[in-house]
Every structure is written in structure tokens, then in C-alpha cells.
N, C-alpha and C. Protein backbone atom coordinates (compact mmCIF):
# COMPACT_ATOMS: atom_id res chain seq x y z
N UNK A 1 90.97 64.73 79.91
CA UNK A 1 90.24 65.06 81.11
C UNK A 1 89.85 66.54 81.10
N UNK A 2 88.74 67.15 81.34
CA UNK A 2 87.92 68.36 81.59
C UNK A 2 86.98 68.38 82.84
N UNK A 3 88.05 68.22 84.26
CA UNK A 3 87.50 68.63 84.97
C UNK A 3 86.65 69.88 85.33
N UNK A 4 85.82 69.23 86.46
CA UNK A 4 84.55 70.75 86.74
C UNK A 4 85.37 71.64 88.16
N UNK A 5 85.82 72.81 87.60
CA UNK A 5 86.85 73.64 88.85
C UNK A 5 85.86 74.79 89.09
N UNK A 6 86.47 75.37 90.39
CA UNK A 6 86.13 76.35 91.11
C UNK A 6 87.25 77.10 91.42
N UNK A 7 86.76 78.76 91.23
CA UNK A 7 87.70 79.46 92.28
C UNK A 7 87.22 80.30 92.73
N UNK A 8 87.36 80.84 94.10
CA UNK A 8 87.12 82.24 94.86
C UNK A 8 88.10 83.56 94.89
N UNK A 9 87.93 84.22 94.31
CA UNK A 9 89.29 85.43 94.66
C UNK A 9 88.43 86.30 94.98
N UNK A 10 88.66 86.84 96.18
CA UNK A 10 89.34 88.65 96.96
C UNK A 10 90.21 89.03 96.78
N UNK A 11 89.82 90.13 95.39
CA UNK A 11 91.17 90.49 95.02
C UNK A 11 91.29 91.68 95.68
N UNK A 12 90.30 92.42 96.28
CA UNK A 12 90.51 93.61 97.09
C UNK A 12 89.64 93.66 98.23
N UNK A 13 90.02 93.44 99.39
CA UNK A 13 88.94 93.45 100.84
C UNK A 13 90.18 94.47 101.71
N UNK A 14 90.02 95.82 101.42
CA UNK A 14 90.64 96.99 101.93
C UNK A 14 89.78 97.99 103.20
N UNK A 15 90.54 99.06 104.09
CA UNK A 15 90.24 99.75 104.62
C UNK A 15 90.64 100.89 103.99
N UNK A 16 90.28 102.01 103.88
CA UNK A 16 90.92 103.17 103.00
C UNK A 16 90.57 104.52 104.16
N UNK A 17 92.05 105.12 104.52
CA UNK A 17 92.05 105.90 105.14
C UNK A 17 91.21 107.47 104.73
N UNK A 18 89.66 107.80 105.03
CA UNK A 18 89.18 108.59 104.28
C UNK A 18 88.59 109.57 105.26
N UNK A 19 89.20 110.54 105.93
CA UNK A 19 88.51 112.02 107.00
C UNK A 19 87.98 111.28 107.87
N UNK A 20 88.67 110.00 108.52
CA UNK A 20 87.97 109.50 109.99
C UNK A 20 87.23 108.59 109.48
N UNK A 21 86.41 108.35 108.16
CA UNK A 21 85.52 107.75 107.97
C UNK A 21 85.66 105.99 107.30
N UNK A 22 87.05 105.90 107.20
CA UNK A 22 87.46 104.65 107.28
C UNK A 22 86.31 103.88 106.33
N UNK A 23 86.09 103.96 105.00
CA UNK A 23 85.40 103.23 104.19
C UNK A 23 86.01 101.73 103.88
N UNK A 24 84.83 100.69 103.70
CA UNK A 24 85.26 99.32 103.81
C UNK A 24 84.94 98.87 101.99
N UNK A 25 85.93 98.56 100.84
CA UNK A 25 85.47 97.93 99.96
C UNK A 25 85.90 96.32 99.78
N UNK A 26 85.14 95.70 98.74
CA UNK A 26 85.49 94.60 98.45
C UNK A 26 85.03 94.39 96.94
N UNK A 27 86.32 93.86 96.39
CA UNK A 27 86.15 93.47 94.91
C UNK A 27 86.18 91.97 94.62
N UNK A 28 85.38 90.96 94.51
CA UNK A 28 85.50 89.73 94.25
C UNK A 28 85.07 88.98 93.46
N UNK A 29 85.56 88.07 92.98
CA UNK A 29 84.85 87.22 92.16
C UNK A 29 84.85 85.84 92.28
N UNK A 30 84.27 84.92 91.65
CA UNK A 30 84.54 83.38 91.63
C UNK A 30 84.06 82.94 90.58
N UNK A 31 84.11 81.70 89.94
CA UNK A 31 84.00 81.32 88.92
C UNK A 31 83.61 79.93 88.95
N UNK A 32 82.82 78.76 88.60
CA UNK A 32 82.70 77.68 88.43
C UNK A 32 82.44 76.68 86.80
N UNK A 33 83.40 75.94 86.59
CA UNK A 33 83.69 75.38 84.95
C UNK A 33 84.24 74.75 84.75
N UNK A 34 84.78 74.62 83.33
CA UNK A 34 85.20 73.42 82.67
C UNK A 34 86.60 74.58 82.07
N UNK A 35 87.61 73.81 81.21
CA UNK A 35 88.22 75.02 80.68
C UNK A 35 87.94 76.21 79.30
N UNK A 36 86.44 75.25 78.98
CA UNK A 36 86.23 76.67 77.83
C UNK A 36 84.94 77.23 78.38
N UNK A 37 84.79 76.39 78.64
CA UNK A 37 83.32 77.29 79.42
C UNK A 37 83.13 77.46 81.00
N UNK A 38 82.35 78.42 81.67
CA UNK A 38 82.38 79.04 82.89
C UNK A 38 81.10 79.78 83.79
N UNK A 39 80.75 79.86 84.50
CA UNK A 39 80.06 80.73 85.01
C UNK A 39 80.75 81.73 86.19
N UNK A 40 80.63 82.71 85.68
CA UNK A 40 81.58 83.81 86.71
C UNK A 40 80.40 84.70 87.28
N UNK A 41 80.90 85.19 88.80
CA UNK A 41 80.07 86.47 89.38
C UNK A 41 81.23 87.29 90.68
N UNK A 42 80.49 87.95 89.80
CA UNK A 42 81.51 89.20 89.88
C UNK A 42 81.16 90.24 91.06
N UNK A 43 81.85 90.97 92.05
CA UNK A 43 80.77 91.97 93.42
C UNK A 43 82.09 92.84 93.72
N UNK A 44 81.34 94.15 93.39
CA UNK A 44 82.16 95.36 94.39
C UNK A 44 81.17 96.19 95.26
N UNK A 45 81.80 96.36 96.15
CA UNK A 45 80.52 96.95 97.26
C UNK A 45 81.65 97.75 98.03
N UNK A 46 81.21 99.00 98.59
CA UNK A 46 81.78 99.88 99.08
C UNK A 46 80.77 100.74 99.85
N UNK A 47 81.21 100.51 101.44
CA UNK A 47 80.70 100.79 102.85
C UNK A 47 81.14 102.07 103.62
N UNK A 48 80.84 103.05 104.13
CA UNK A 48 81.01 104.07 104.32
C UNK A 48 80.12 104.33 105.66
N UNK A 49 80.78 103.84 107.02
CA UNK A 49 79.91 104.56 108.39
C UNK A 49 78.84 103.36 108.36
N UNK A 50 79.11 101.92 108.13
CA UNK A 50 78.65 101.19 108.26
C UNK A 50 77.25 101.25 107.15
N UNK A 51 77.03 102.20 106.02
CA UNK A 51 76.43 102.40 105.17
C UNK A 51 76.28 101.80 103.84
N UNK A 52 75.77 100.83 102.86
CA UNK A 52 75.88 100.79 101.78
C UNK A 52 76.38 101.32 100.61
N UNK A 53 77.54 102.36 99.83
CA UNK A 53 76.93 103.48 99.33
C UNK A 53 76.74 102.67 97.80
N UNK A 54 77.97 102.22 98.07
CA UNK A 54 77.97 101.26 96.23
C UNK A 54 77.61 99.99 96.07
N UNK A 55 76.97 99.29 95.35
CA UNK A 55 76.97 97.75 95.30
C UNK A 55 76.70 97.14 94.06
N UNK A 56 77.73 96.58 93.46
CA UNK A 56 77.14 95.54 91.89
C UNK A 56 77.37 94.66 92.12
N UNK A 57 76.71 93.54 91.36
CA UNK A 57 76.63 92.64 91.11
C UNK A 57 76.82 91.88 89.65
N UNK A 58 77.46 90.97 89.21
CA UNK A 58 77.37 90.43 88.21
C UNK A 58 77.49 89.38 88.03
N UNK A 59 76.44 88.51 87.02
CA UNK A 59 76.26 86.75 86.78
C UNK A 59 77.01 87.02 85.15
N UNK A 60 77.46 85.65 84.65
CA UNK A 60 78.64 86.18 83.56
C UNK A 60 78.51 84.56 82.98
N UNK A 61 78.06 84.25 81.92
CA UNK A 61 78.09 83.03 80.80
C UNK A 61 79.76 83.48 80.29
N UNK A 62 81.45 82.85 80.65
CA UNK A 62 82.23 82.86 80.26
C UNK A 62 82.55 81.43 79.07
N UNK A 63 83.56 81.96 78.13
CA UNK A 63 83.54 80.95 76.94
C UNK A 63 85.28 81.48 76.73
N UNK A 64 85.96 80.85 77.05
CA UNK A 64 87.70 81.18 76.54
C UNK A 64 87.45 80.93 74.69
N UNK A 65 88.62 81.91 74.11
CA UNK A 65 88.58 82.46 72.66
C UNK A 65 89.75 82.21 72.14
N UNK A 66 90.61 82.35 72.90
CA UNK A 66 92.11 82.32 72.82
C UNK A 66 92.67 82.09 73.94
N UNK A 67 93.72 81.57 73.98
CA UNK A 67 94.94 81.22 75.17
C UNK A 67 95.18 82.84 75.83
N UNK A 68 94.40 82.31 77.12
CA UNK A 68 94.44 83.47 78.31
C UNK A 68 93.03 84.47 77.84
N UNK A 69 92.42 84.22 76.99
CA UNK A 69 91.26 85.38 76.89
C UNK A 69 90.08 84.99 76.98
N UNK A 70 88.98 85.43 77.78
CA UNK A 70 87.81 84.78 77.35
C UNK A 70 86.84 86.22 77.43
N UNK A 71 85.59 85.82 76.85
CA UNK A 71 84.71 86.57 76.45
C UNK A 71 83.77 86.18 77.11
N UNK A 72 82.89 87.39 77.89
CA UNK A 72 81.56 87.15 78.82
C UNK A 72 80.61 87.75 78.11
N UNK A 73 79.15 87.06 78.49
CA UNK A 73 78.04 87.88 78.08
C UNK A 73 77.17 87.20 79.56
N UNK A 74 76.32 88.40 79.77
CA UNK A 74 75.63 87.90 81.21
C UNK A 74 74.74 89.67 81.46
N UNK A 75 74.42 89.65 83.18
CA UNK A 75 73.90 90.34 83.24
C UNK A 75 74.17 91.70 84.70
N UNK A 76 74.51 92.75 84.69
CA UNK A 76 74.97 93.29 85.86
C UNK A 76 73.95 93.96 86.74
N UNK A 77 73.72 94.00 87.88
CA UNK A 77 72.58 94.72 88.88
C UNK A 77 73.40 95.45 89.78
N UNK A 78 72.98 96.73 89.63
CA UNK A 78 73.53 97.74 90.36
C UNK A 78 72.10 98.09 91.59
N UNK A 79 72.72 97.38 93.01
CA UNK A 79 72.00 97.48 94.03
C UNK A 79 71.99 99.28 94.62
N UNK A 80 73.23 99.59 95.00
CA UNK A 80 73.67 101.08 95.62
C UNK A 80 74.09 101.87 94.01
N UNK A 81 74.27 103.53 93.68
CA UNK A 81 73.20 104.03 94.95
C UNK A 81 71.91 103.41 94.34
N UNK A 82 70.86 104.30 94.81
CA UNK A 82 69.47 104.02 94.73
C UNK A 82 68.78 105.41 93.55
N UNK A 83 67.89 105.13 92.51
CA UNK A 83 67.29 103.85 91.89
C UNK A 83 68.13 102.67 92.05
N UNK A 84 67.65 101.79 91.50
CA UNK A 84 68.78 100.21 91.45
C UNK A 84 68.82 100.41 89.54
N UNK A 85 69.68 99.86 89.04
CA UNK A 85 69.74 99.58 87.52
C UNK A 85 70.38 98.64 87.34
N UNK A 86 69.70 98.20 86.05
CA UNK A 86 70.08 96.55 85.46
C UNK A 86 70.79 96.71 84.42
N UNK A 87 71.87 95.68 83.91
CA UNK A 87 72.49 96.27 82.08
C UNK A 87 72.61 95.12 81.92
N UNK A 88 72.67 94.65 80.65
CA UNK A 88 72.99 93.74 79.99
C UNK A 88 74.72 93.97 79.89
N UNK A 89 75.27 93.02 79.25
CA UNK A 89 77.50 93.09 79.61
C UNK A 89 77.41 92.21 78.28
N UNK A 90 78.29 92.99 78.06
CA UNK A 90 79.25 91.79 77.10
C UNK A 90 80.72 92.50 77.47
N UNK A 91 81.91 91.36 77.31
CA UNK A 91 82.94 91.94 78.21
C UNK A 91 84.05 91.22 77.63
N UNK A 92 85.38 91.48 77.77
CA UNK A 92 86.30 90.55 77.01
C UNK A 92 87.57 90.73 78.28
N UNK A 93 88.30 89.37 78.31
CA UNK A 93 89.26 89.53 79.55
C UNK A 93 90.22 88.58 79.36
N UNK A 94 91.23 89.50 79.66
CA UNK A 94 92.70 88.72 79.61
C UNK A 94 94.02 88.79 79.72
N UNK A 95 94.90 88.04 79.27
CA UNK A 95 96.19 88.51 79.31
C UNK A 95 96.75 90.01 78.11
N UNK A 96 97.20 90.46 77.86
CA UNK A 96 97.71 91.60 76.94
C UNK A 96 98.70 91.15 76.97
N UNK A 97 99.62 91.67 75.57
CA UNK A 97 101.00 91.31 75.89
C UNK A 97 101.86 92.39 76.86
N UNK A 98 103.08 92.19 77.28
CA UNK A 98 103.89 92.14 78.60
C UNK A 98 103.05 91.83 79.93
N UNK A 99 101.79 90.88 79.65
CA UNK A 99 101.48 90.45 80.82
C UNK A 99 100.54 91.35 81.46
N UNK A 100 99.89 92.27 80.92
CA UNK A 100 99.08 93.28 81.60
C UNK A 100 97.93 92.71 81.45
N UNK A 101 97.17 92.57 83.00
CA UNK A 101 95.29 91.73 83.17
C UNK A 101 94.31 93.14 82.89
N UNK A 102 93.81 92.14 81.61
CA UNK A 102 92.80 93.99 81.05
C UNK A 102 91.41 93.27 80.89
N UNK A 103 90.56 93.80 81.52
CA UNK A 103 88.93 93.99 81.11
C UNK A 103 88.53 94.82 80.54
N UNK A 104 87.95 94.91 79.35
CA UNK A 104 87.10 95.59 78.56
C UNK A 104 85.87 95.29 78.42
N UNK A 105 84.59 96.44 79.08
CA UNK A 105 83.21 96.01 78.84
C UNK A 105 82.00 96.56 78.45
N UNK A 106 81.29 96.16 77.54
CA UNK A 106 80.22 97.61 77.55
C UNK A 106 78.91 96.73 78.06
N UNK A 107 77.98 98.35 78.44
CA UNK A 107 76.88 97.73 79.31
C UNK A 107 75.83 98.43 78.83
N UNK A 108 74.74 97.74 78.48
CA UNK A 108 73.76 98.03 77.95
C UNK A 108 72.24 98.25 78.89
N UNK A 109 71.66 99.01 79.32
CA UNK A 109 70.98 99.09 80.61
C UNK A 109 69.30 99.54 80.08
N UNK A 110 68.19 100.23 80.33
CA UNK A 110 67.78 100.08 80.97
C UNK A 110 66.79 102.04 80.04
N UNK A 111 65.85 101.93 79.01
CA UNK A 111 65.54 103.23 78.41
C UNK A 111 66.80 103.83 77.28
N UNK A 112 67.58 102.84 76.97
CA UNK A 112 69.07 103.01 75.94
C UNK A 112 69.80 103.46 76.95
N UNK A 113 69.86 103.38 77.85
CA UNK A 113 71.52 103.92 78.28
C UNK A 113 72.50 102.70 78.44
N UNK A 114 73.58 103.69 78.13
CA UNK A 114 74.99 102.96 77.54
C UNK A 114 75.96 103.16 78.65
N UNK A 115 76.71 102.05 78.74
CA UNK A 115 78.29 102.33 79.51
C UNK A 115 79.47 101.44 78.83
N UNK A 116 80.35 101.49 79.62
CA UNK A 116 81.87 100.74 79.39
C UNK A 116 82.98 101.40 80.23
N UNK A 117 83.52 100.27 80.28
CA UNK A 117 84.31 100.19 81.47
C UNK A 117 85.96 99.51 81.05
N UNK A 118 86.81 100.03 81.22
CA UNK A 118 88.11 99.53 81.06
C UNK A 118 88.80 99.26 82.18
N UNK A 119 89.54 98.53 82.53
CA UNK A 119 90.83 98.16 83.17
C UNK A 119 91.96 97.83 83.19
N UNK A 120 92.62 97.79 83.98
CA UNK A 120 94.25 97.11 83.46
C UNK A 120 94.58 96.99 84.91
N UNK A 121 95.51 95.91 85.13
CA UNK A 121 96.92 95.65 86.17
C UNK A 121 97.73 95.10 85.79
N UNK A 122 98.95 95.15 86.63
CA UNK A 122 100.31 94.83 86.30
C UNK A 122 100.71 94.34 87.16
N UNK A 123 101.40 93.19 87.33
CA UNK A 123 102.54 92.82 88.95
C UNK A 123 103.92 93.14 88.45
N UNK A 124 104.24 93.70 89.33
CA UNK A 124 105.95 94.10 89.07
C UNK A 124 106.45 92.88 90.53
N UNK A 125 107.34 92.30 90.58
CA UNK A 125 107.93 91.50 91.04
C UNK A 125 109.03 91.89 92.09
N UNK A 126 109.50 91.83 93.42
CA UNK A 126 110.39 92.33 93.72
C UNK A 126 111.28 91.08 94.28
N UNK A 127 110.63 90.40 94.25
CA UNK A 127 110.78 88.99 95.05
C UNK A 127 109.83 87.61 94.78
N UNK A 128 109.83 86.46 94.86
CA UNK A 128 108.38 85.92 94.81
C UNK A 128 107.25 86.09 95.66
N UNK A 129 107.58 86.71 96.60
CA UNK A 129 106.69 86.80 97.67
C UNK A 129 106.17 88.52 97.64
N UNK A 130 107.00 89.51 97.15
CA UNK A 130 106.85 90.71 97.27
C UNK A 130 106.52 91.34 95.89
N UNK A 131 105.27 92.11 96.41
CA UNK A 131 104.77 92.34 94.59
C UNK A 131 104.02 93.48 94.34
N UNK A 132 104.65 94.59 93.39
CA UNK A 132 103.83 95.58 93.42
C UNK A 132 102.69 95.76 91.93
N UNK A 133 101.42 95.79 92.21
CA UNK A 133 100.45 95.97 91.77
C UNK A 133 100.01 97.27 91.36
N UNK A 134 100.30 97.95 90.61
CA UNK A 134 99.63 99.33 89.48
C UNK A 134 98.16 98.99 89.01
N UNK A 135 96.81 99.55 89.06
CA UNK A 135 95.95 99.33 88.73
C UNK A 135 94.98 100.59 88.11
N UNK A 136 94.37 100.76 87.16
CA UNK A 136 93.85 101.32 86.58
C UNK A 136 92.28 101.57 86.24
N UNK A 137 91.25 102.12 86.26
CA UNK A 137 90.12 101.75 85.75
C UNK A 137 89.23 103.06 85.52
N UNK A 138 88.53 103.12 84.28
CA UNK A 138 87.76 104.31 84.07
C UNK A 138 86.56 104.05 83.31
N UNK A 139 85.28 104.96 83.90
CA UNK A 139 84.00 104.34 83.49
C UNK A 139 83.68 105.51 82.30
N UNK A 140 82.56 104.93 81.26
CA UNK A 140 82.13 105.98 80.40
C UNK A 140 80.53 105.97 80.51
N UNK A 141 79.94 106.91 80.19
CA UNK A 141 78.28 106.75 80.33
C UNK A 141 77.90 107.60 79.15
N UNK A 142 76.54 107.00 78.71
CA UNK A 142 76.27 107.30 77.23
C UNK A 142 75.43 108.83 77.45
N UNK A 143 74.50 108.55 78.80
CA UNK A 143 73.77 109.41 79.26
C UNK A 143 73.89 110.29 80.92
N UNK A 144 73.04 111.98 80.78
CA UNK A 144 73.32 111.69 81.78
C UNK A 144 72.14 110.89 82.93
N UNK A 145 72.39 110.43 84.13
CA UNK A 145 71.59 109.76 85.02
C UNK A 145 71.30 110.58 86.18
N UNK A 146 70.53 111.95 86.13
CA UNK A 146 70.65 112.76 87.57
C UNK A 146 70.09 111.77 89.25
N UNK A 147 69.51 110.48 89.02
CA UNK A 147 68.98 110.04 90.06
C UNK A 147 70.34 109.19 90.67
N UNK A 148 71.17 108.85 89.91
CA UNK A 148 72.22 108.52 90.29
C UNK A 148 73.87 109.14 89.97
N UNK A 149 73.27 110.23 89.62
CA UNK A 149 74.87 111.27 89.73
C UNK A 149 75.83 110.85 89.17
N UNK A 150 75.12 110.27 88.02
CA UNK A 150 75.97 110.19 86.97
C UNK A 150 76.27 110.56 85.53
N UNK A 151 77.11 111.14 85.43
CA UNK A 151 77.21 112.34 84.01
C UNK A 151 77.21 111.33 82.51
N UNK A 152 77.25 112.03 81.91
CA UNK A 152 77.90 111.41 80.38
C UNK A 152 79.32 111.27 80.21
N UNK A 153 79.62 110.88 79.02
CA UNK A 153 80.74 110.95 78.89
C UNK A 153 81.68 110.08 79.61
N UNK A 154 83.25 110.57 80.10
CA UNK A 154 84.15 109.74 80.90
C UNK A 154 83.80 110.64 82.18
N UNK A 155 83.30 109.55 82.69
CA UNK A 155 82.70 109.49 84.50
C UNK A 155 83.56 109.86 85.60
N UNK A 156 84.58 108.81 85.63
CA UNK A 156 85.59 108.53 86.67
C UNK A 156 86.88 108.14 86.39
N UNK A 157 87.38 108.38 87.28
CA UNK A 157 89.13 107.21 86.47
C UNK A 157 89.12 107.04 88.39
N UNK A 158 90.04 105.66 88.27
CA UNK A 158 90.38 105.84 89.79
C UNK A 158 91.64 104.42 89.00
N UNK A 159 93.18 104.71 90.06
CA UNK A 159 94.19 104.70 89.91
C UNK A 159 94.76 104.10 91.46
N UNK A 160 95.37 103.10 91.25
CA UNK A 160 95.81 102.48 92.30
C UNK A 160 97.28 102.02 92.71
N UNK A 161 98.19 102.24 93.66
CA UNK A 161 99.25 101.23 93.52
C UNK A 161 98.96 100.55 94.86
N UNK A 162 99.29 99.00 94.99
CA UNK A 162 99.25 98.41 96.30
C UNK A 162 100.34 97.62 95.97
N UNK A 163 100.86 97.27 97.28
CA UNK A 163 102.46 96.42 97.73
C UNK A 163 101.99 95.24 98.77
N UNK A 164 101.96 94.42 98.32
CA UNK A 164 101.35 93.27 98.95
C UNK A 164 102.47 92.09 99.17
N UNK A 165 102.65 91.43 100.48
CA UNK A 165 103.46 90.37 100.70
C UNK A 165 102.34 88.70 100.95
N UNK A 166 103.01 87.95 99.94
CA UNK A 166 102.06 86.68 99.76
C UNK A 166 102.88 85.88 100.88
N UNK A 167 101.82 85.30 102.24
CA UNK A 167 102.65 85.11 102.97
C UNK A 167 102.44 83.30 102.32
N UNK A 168 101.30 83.05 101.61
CA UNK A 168 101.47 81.66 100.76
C UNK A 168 101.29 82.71 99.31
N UNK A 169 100.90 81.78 98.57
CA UNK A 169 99.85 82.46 97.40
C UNK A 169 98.67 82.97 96.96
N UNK A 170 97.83 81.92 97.96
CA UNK A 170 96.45 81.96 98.37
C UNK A 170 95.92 83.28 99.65
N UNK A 171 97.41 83.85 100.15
CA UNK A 171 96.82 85.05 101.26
C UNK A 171 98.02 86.03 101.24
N UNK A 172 97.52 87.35 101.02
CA UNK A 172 98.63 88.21 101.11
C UNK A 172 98.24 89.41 101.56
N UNK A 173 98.43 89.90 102.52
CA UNK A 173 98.19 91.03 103.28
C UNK A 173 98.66 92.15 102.45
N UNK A 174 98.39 93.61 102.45
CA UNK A 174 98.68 94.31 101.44
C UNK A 174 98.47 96.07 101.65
N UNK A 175 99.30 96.75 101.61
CA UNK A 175 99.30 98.54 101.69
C UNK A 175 99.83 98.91 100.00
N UNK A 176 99.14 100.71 100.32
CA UNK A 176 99.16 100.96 98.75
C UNK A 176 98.29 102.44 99.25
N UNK A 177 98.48 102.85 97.64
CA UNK A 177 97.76 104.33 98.01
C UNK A 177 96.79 104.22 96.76
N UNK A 178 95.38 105.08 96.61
CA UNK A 178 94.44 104.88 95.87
C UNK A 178 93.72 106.09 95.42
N UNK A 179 93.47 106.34 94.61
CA UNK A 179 93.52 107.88 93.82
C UNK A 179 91.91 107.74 92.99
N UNK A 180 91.02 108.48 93.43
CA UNK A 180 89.44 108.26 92.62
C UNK A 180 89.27 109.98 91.85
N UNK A 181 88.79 110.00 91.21
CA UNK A 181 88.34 111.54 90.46
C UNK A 181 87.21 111.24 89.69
N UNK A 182 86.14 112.22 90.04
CA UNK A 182 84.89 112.19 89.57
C UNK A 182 85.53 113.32 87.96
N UNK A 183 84.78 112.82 86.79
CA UNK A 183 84.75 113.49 85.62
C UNK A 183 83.49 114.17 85.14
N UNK A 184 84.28 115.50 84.26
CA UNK A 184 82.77 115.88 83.00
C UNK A 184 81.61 116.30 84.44
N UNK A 185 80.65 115.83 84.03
CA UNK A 185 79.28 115.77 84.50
C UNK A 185 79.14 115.19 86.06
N UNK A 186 80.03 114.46 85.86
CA UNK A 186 79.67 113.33 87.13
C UNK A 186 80.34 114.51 88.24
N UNK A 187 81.47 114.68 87.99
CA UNK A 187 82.12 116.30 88.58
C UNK A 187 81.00 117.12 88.80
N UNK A 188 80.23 117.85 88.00
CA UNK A 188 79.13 118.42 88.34
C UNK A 188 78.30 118.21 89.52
N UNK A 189 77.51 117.05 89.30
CA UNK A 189 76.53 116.86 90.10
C UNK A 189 77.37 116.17 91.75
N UNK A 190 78.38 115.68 91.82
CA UNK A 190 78.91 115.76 93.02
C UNK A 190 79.47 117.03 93.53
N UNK A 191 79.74 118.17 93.06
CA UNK A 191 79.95 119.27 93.54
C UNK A 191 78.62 119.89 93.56
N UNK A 192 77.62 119.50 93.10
CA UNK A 192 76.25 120.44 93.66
C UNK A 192 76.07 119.57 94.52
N UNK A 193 76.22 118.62 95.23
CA UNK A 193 75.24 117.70 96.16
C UNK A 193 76.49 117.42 97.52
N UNK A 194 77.93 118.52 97.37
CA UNK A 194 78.70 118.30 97.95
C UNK A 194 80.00 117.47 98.59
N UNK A 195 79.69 117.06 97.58
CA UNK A 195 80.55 115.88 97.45
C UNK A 195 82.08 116.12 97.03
N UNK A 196 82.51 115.22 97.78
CA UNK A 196 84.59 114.93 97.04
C UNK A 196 84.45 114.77 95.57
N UNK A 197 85.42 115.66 94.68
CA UNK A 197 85.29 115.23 93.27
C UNK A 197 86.36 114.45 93.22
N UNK A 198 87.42 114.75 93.94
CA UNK A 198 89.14 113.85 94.10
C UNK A 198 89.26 114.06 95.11
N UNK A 199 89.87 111.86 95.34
CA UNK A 199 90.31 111.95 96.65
C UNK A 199 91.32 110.78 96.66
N UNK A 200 92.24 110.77 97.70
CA UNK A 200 93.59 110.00 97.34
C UNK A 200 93.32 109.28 98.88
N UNK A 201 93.90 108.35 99.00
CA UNK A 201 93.49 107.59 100.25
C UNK A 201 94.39 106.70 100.33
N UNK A 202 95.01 106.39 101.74
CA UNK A 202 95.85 105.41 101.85
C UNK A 202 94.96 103.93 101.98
N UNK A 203 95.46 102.74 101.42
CA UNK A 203 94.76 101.33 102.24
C UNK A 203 95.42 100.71 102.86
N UNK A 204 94.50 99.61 103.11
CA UNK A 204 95.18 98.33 103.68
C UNK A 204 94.67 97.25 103.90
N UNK A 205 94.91 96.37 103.20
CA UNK A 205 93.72 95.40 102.91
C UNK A 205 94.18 93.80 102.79
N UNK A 206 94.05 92.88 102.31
CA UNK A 206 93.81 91.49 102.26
C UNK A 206 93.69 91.04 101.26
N UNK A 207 94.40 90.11 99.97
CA UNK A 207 93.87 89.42 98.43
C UNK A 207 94.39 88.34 98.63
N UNK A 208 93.00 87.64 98.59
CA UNK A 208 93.24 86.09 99.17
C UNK A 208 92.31 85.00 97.67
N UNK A 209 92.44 84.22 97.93
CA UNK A 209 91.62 83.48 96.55
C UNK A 209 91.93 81.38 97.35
N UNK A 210 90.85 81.11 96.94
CA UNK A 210 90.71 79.79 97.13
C UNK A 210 90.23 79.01 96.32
């Protein structure tokens, strides 16, 4: 049997305590397939004063390679900021050994410019219900992009811990603290245009999946 499954995860629908300004993100995905093959789409969007500032999007042709890994190729649209830009993805995702969930991706966009993107998380266990989450992620850019303030080189890193209680499995309410730093270039042009280069922020948020 090769049933046709679905899933929805919010893995991050947070408030982040930021100078009054209480920014709203959400990281989600869902997926619809068989077990070697998939269609995944992928959305982080991040709201600021009821504002747009960030928004991607991604459609994702998934194909499993190995037990726990699969490999995407598809396409990403970056709505916020503004220009908008398109990249082509190819991406690889999975288990690591001691259990660490890692994405690795590069993105191919739009006049040759280049990116890639890494990740990692961890659940540390305190209980079955109580679970602390370490999270990691840092962008690279081939070029720089002055219409979107973005440098060359390593861009960003932003660094997370959240403590979340699953009050089933499917819903778990969740606090944590969250750490962003603009890099290189990207540092640059947010300090000419005034901007936070580092900023640490408490959350509190919701990771629910259906």
C-alpha cells in the first residue's frame, strides 16, 4: 500500500518582543504524496506594525533518497522586501546523525545571482511533553543586491532557543529567546538605512501541524 498523505505544520506562528513593536512571524509548511515522492510549499512571512516586511514562498518537487532524507528541486518567490525575486532551489533535507533536522539549499535567481541557506534543530527532551528546541540558520549571497539590502557573502545568522509544552502532539504552545545579526555587507547597508544590525528578542508562539 502507497497511500496519498497530507500534512500541515506551523512550525513557528510567534510574537517577538521587539521596542513596542511586537513583530508577527510564521514559518510553515505542508506537503502532499506518496512516500517517495511529494509536493512541498514552504512560507515565512514576517509582519511588523501590521506591515509586510518579509515574505517567501516556496513550491518544491520532493523525491526521498535515503531513509529520512529527501531531495527538493522547485522554485522560491520572494514577495517582501520589494523588488520581488525569483530563484530556482535545489535543497536536501533530513535527519543527521544524533538526530539533528538539517536543510541545506542553494538558490539560483535571477541576472546569476547566487544564494544558500543552511539549517539545523535539535529537540532535547525533558519529558514527553516538555521539549527544548535549539535552532540555527544562516544565509549566504553570491552578490551584492543594494535594492534589497542585501550584501555578499554570509548575510545573516539568526539563532534560536524555544521551550515548548505539547499539550497533544499536534499543538504546543511555546516561549524561547531569538537572536538575528545582520553580516559583512548586509551589516552595511542596514546601518546606512538605519536599521538594527543585532537584535535578541523574547517570543511566544504556537507549533501546531495537522
Amino acid at each position: 500500500d502507497d497511500p496519498l498523505l497530507t500534512t500541515v505544520m506551523i512550525d513557528q506562528l510567534e510574537v517577538h518582543d521587539a521596542d513596542g513593536e511586537n513583530p508577527l512571524t510564521l514559518d510553515a509548511q505542508a506537503w502532499i504524496g506518496k512516500d517517495l515522492n511529494k509536493l512541498w510549499f514552504k512560507t515565512d512571512i514576517e509582519q511588523r506594525d501590521g506591515e509586510t516586511e518579509e515574505a517567501e514562498v516556496q513550491a518544491l518537487y520532493s523525491r526521498a533518497i535515503a531513509p529520512f532524507w529527501n531531495a527538493h528541486v522547485g522554485v522560491r518567490h520572494d514577495a517582501k522586501p520589494t523588488p520581488s525575486r525569483d530563484w530556482g532551489v535545489i535543497a536536501l533535507q533530513g535527519l543527521a546523525p544524533y538526530w539533528f533536522d538539517v536543510e541545506a539549499a542553494i538558490f539560483v535567481g535571477e541576472s546569476g545571482h547566487v544564494a544558500a541557506r543552511f539549517s539545523a534543530e535539535y529537540e532535547l527532551l525533558f519529558t514527553q511533553q516538555l521539549i527544548l528546541e535549539p535552532s540555527v540558520e544562516i544565509n549566504l549571497y553570491g552578490q551584492n543586491d543594494g535594492e534589497t539590502a542585501t550584501g555578499s557573502g554570509l548575510a545573516d545568522a539568526n539563532a534560536g532557543l524555544r521551550l515548548r509544552y505539547e499539550i497533544r502532539r499536534e499543538f504546543a504552545p511555546y516561549i524561547g529567546i531569538n537572536w538575528d545579526r545582520k553580516l559583512g555587507n548586509s551589516a552595511d547597508f542596514a546601518e546606512s538605512q538605519g536599521e538594527v544590525v543585532s537584535d535578541t528578542q523574547l517570543v511566544v508562539g504556537l507549533r501546531a501541524w495537522f
